[in-house]
Protein backbone atom coordinates (compact mmCIF):
# COMPACT_ATOMS: atom_id res chain seq x y z
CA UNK A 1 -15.83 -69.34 60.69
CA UNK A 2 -14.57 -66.21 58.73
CA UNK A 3 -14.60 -63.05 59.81
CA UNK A 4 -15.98 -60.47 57.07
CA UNK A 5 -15.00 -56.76 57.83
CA UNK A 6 -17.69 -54.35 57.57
CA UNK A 7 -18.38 -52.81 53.60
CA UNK A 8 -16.53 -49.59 53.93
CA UNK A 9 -18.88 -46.69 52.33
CA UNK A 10 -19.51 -46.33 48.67
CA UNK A 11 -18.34 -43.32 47.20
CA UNK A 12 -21.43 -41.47 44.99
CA UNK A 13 -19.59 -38.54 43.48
CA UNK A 14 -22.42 -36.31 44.90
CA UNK A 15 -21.14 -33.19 45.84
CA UNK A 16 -22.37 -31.22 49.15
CA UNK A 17 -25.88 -29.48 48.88
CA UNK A 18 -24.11 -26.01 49.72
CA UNK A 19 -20.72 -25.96 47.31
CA UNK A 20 -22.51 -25.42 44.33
CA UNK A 21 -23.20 -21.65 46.63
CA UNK A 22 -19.93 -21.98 47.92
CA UNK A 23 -18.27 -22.07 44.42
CA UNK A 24 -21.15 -19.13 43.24
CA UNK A 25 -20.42 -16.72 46.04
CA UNK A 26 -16.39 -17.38 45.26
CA UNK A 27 -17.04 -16.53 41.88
CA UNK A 28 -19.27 -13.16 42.68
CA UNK A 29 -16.51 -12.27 44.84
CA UNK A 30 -13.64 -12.83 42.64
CA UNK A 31 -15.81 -11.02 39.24
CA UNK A 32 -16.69 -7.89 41.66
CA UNK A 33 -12.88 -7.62 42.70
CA UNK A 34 -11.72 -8.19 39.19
CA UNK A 35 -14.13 -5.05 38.05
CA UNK A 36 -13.12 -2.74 40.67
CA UNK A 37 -9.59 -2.88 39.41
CA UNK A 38 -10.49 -2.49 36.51
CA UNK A 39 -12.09 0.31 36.50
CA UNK A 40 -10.33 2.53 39.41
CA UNK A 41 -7.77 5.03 37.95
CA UNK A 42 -6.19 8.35 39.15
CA UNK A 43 -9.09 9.76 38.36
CA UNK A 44 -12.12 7.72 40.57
CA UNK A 45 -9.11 8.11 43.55
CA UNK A 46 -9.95 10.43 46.73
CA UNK A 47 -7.54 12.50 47.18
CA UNK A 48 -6.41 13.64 50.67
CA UNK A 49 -6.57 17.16 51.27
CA UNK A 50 -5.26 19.46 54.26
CA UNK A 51 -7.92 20.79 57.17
CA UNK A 52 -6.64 24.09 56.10
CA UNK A 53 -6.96 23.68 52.28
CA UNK A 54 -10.79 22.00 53.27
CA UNK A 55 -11.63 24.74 55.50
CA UNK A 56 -10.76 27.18 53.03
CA UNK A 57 -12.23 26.02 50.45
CA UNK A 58 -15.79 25.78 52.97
CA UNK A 59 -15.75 29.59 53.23
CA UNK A 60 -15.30 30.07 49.73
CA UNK A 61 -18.11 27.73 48.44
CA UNK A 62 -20.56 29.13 51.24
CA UNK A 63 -19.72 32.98 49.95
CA UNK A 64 -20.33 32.03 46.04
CA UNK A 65 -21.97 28.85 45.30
CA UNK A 66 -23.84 28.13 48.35
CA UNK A 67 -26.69 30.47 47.18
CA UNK A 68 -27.43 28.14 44.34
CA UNK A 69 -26.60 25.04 45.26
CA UNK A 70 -27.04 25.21 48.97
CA UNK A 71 -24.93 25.44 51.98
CA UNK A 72 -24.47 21.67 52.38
CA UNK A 73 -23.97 21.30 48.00
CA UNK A 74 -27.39 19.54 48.05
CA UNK A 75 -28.86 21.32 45.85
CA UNK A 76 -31.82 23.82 45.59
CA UNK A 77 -34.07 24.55 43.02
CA UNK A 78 -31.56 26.74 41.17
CA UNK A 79 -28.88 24.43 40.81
CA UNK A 80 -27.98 20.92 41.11
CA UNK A 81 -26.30 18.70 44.46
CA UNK A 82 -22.91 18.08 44.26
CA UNK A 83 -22.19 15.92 46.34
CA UNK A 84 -19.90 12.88 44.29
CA UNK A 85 -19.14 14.83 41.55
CA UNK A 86 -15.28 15.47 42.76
CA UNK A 87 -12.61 18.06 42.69
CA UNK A 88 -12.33 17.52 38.52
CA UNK A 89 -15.74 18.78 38.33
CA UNK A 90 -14.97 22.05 39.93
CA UNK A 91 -11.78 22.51 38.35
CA UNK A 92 -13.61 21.93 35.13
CA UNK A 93 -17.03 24.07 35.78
CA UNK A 94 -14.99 27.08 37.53
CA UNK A 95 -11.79 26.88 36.05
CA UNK A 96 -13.47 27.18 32.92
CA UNK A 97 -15.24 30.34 34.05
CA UNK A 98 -18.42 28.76 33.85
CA UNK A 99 -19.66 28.96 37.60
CA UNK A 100 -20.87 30.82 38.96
CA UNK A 101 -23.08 31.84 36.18
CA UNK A 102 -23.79 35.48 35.73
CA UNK A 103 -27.56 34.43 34.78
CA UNK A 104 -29.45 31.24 34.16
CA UNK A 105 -29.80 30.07 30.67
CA UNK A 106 -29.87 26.99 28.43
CA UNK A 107 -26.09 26.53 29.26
CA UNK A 108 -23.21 28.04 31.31
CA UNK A 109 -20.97 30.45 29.16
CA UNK A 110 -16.96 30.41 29.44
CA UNK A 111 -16.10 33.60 31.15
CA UNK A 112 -12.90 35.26 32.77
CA UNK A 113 -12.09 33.01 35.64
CA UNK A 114 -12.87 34.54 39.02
CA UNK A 115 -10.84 32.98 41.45
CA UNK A 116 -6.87 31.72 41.71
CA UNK A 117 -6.03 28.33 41.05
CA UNK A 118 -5.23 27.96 44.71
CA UNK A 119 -8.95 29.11 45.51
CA UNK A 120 -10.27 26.63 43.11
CA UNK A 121 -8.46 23.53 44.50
CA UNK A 122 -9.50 24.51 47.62
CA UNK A 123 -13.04 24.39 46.60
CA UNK A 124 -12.47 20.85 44.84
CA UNK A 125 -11.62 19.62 48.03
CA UNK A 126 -13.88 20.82 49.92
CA UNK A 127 -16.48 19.24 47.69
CA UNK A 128 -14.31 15.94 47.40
CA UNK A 129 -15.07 16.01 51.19
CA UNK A 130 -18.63 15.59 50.94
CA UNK A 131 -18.37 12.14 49.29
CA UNK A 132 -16.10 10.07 46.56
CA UNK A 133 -16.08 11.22 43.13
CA UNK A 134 -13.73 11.70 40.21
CA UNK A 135 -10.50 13.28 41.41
CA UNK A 136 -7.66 15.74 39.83
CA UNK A 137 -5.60 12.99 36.94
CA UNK A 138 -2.30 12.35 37.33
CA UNK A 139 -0.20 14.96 34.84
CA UNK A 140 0.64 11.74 32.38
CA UNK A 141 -2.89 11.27 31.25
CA UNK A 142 -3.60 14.63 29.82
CA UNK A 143 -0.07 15.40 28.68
CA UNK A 144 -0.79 15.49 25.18
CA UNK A 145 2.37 12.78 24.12
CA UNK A 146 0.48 10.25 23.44
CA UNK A 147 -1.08 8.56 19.95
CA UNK A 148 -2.09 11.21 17.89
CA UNK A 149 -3.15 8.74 14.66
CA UNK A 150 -5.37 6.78 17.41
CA UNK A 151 -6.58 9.82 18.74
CA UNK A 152 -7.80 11.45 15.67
CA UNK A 153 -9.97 7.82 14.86
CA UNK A 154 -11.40 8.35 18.87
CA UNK A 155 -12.26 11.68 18.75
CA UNK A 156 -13.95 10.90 15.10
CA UNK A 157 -15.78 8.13 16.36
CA UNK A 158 -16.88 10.06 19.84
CA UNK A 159 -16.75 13.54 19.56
CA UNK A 160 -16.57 14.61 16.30
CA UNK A 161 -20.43 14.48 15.83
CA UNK A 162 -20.83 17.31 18.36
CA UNK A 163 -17.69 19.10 18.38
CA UNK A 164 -17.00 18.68 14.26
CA UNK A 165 -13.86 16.99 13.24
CA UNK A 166 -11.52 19.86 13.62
CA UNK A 167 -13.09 21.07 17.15
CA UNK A 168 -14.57 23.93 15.67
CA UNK A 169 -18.05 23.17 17.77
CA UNK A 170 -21.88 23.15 16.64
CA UNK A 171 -24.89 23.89 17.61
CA UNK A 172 -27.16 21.68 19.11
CA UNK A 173 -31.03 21.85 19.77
CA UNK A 174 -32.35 24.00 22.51
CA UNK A 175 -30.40 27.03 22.49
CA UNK A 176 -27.31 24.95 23.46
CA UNK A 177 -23.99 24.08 21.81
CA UNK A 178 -20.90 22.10 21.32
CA UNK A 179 -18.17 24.36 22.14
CA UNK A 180 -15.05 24.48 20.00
CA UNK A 181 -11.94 22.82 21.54
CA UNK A 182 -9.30 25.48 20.17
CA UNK A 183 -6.29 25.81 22.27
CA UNK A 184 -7.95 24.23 25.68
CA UNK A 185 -6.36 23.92 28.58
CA UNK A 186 -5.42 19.98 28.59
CA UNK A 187 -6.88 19.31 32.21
CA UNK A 188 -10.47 21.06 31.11
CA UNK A 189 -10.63 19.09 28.15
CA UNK A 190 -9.58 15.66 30.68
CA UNK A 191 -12.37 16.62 33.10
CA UNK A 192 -14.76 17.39 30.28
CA UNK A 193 -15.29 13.51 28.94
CA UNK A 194 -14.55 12.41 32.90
CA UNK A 195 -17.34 14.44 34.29
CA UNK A 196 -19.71 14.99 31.14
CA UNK A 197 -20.76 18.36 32.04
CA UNK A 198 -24.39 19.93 30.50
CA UNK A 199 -24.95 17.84 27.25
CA UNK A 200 -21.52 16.27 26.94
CA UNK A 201 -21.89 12.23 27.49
CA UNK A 202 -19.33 11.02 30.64
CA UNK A 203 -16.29 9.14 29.30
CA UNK A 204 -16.11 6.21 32.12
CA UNK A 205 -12.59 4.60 31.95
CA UNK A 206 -14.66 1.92 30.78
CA UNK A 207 -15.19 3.98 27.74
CA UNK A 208 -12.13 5.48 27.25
CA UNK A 209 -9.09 4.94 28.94
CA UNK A 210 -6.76 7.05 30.33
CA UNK A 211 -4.54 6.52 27.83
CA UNK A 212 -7.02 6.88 25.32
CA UNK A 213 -8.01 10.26 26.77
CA UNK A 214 -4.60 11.47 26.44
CA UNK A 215 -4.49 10.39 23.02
CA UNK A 216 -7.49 12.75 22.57
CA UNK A 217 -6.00 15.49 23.47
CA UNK A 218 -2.67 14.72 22.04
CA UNK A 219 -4.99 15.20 18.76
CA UNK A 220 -6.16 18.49 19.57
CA UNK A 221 -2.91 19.23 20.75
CA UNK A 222 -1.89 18.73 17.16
CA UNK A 223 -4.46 20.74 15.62
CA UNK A 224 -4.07 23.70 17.01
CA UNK A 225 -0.20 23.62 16.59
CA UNK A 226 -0.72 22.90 12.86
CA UNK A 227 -2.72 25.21 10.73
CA UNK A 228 -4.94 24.17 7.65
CA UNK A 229 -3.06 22.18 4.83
CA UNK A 230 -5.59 23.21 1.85
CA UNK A 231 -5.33 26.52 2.67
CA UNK A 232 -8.16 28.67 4.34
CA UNK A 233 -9.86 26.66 6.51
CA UNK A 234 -13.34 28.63 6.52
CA UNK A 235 -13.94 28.01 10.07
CA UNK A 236 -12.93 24.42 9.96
CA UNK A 237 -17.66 24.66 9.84
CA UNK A 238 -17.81 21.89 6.61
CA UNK A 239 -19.93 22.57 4.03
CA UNK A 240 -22.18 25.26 5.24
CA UNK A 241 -19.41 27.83 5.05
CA UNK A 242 -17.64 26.16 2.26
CA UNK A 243 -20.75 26.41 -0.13
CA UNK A 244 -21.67 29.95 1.25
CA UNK A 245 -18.37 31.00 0.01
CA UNK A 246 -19.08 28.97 -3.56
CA UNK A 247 -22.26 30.81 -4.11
CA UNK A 248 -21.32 34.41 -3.06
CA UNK A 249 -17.62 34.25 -4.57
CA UNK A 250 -17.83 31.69 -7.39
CA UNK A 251 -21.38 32.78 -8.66
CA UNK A 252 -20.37 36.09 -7.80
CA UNK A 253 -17.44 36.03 -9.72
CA UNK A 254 -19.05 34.42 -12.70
CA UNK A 255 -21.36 37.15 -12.91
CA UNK A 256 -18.76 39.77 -13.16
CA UNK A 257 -16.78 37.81 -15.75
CA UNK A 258 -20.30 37.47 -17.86
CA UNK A 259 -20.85 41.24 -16.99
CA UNK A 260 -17.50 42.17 -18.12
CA UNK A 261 -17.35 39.91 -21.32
CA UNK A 262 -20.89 41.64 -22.57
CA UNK A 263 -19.84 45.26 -21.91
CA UNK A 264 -16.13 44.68 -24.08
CA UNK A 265 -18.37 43.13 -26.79
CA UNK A 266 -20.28 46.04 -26.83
């Protein structure tokens, strides 16, 4: 009689109930990772600071911002937390001059700065202590060598609606303004699109680059190194001051000439 070995098991190509989640929570994993390199950069970095430099900077915030935005940075009715908004943020708002503000209003004025730059670093990392947020850029990405040609087109296509073409600024609704962006201070202008402050729009890196920042203010770099080509440059203000100066000196002028043409004839 012939002895039949047993049927060894058919194959049916079904895969296991939990790979299809296997393969989905790989895939979550590996997008997430991919994004977060992406998008960190110098400036999204916490930088380590000194117990000295933190300390210092403590004191400092408790004796001049503390009465506004509370003793902790979390805020009070007369000015917003900031906690997470990072050492750029104060080198921007009081390196600028803006805080502390001498008065509330619809938006912080530039003023004299009040404290050294050593004072003001010490306060950005004091408040880069509270939590993670956008830190000082490396020097390279607001050196203002980069792309000028591609920086013009961004700044046209981002900025240029607020701030005019040339930087000259313009008013917006409210009281409130676009500053001009004559002969700023590279790192202000850097932690201007990074932080967004008052009405300006934030700048991720998803946005612009770092690069593409420094291309920005390679542009403005450029303007104010290289006066108007077509002559007087009326403010670099379009054609509000452009046909203001039609109507009072061309009109004007035309009237004299007509003025002076009937008194010879006569």
């Amino acid at each position: 009689m012939a002895i039949t070995s047993p049927a060894s098991p058919r194959r049916t190509g079904r895969r296991h109930p939990l790979a299809t989640a296997a393969l989905l929570i790989v895939g979550l994993l590996a997008t997430g990772g991919a994004y977060a390199l992406a998008t960190s950069t110098a400036t999204a970095e916490t930088t380590a600071h000194t117990a000295e430099m933190v300390e210092e900077g403590g004191k400092l915030f408790a004796a001049n911002c503390a009465s506004c935005h509370g003793t902790l940075a979390e805020g009070t009715a007369a000015g917003p937390s900031l906690i997470g908004v990072g050492a750029l943020a104060v080198d921007f708002q009081v390196g600028t001059g803006r805080m502390p503000m001498a008065a509330s209003g619809p938006q912080a004025e530039v003023k004299p700065v009040q404290f050294s730059q050593e004072q003001i670093d010490a306060m950005g990392a004091w408040v880069a202590e509270l939590a993670p947020g956008p830190a000082l850029p490396a020097e390279r990405y607001f050196a203002g060598d980069g792309d000028v040609a591609n920086g013009a087109e961004l700044f046209r296509i981002n900025c240029a609606m607020c701030h005019n073409v040339a930087g000259a600024g313009g008013a917006l609704t409210e009281g409130k303004y676009a500053p001009g962006l004559a002969n700023i201070d590279p790192i202000h202008v850097y932690g201007a699109m990074v932080t967004g402050p008052q009405n300006m729009p934030v700048f991720s890196d998803m946005n612009l680059t770092p690069e593409e920042k420094n291309d920005i203010i390679s542009y403005l770099r450029y303007i104010d190194e290289n006066p108007s080509v077509g002559g007087f440059d009326l403010g670099s203000l379009g054609p509000v001051s452009e046909g203001l100066f039609i109507w009072i000196f061309g009109l004007g002028g035309l009237v004299a000439v007509t003025v002076w043409l009937t008194a010879k004839s006569n």
